[in-house]
Protein backbone atom coordinates (compact mmCIF):
# COMPACT_ATOMS: atom_id res chain seq x y z
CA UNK A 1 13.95 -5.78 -41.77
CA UNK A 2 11.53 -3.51 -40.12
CA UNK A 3 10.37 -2.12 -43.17
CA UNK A 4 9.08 -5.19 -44.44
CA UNK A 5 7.84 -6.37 -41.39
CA UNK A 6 5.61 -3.51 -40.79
CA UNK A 7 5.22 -4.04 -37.30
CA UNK A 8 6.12 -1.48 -34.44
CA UNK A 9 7.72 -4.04 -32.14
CA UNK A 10 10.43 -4.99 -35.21
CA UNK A 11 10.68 -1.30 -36.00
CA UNK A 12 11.64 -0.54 -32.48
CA UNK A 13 14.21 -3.31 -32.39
CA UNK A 14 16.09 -2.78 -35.20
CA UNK A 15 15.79 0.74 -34.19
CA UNK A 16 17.56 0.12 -31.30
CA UNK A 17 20.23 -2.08 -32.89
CA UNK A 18 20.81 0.48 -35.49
CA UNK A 19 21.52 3.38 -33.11
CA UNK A 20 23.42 1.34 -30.78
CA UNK A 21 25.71 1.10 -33.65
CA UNK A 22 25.76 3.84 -34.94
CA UNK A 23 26.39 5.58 -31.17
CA UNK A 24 29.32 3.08 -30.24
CA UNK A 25 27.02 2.27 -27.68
CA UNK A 26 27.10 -1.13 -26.08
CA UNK A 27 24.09 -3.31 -26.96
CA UNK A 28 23.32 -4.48 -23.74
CA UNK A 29 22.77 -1.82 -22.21
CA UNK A 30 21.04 -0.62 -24.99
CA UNK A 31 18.38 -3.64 -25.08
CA UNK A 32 18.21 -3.48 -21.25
CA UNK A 33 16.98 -0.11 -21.66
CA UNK A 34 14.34 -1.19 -24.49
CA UNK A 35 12.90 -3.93 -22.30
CA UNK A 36 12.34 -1.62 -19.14
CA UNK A 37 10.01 0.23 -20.90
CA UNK A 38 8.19 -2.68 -22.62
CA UNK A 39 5.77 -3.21 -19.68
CA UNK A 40 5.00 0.46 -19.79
CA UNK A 41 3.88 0.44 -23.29
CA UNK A 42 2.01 -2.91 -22.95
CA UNK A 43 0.18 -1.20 -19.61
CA UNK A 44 -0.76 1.75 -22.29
CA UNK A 45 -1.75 -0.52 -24.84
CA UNK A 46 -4.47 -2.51 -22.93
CA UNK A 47 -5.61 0.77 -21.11
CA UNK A 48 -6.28 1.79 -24.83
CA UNK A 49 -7.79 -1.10 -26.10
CA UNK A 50 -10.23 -1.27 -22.91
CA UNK A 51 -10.88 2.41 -23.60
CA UNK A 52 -12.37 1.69 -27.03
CA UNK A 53 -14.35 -1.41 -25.93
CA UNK A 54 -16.21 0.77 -23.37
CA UNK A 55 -17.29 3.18 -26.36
């Protein structure tokens, strides 16, 4: 799925799912983990992106 939706969100998601799996690991945890750390990257994200508007 992630390789045809060429996107990093999917690609992080299925990423997830798949070593979750793979790991015996229980997937809520798992996705709990993945969403803590989504506001982080969307704080990076816009500190890029107002980085490059500056220039």
């Amino acid at each position: 799925m992630s390789d045809r939706m060429d996107m990093r969100p999917v690609s992080s998601f299925t990423g997830t799912l798949i070593q979750a799996d793979r790991l015996s690991a229980s997937l809520d945890l798992a996705l709990r983990a993945q969403a803590s750390q989504r506001p982080v990257r969307n704080a990076s994200c816009a500190r890029r992106r107002s980085r490059s508007k500056r220039r």
